[in-house]
Protein backbone atom coordinates (compact mmCIF):
# COMPACT_ATOMS: atom_id res chain seq x y z
CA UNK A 1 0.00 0.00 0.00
CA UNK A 2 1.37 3.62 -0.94
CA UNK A 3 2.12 6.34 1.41
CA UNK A 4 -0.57 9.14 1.47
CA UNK A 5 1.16 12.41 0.21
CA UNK A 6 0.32 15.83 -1.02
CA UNK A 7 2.01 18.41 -2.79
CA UNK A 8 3.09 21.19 -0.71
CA UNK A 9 1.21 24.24 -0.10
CA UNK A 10 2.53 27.47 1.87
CA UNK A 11 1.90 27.22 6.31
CA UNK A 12 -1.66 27.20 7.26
CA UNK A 13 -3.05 28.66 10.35
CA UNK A 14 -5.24 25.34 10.72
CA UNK A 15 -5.04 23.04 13.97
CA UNK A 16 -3.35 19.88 13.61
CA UNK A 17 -6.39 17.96 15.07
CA UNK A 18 -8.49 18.80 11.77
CA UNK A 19 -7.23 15.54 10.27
CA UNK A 20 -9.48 16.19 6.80
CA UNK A 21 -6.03 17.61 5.13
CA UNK A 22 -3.76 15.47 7.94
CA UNK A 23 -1.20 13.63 4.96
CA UNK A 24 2.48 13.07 4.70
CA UNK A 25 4.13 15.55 2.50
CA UNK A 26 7.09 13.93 -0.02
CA UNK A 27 9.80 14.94 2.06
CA UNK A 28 8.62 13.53 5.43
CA UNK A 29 8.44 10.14 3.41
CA UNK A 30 12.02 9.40 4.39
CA UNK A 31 11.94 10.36 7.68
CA UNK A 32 8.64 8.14 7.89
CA UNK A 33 9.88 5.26 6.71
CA UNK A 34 12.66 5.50 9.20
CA UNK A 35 10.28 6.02 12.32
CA UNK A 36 8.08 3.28 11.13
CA UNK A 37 10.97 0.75 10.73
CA UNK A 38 11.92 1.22 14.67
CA UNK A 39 8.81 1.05 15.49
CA UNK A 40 8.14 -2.24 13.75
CA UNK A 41 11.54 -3.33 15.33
CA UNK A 42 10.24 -2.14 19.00
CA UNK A 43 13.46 0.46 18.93
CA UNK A 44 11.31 3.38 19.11
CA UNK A 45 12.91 6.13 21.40
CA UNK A 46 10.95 7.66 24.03
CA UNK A 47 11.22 11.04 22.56
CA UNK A 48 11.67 12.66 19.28
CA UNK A 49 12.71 16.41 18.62
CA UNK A 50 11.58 17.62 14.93
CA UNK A 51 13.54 20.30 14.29
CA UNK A 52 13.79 22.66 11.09
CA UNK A 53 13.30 25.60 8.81
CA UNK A 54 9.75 27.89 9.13
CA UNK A 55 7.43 25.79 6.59
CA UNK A 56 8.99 22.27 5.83
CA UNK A 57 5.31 20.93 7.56
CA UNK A 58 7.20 19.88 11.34
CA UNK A 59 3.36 20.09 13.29
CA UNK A 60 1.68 18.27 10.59
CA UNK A 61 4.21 15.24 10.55
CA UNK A 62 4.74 15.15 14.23
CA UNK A 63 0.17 15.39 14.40
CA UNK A 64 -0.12 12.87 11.88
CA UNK A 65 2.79 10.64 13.81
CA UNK A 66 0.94 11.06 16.99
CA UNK A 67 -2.25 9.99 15.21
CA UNK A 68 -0.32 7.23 13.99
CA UNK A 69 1.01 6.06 17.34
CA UNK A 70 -2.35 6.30 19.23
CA UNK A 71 -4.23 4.31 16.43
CA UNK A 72 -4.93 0.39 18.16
CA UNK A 73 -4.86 -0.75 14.49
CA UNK A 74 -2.60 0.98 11.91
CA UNK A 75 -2.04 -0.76 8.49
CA UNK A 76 1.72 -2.21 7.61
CA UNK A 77 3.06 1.60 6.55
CA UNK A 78 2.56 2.87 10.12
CA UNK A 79 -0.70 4.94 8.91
CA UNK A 80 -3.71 5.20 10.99
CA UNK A 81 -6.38 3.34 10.09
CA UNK A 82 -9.16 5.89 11.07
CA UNK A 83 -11.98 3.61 12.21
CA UNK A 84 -10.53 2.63 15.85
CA UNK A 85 -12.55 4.16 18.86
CA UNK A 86 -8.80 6.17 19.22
CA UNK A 87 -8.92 7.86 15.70
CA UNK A 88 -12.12 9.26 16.43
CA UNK A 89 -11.00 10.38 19.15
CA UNK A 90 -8.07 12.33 17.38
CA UNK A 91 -10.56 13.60 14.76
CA UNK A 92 -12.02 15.52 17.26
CA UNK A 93 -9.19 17.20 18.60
CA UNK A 94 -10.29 15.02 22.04
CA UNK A 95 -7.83 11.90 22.53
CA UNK A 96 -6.90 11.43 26.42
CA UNK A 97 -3.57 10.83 25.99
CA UNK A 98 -2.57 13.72 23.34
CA UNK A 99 -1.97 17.44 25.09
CA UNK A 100 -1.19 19.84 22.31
CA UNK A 101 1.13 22.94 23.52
CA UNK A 102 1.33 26.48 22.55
CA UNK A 103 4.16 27.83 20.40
CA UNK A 104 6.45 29.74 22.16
């Protein structure tokens, strides 16, 4: 099954929990991949810092990796599958275990 990408577009004001537009852009395929390979391996570090230039999309991969990580049933790419009780959660912006901070 392919990745979900799209091509990019400038920064958007929009929260991360409106998943509607919530996709992988072609540059965060690599980095991705990488994640999704530790995590298949159970080597997946306890933190991650995503770091980078104004623009590059750094709150939409790390939303759409935390939407990934609190899915109970993601397909073999990592993606979530967006049925689970915890998906529907996300879509609403009202998960438990996901507490969105400011920007500085």
């Amino acid at each position: 099954m392919a990745l979900k990408t799209k091509k990019a577009s400038p920064p958007s004001d929009k929260k991360p929990s409106d998943n509607s537009k919530l996709e992988l852009l072609p540059w965060h395929l690599l980095t991705w991949k990488r994640i999704q390979q530790a995590r298949s391996d159970n080597r997946l570090h306890h933190a991650l810092l995503i770091t980078g230039k104004v623009g590059l999309g750094k709150l939409q991969f790390a939303s759409y990796l935390a939407y990934s990580l609190l899915c109970t049933n993601p397909n073999a790419d990592g993606l979530p599958c967006g049925n689970c009780r915890s998906c529907q959660l996300f879509a609403v912006g009202n998960h438990p275990d996901l507490k969105l901070l400011p920007q500085a």
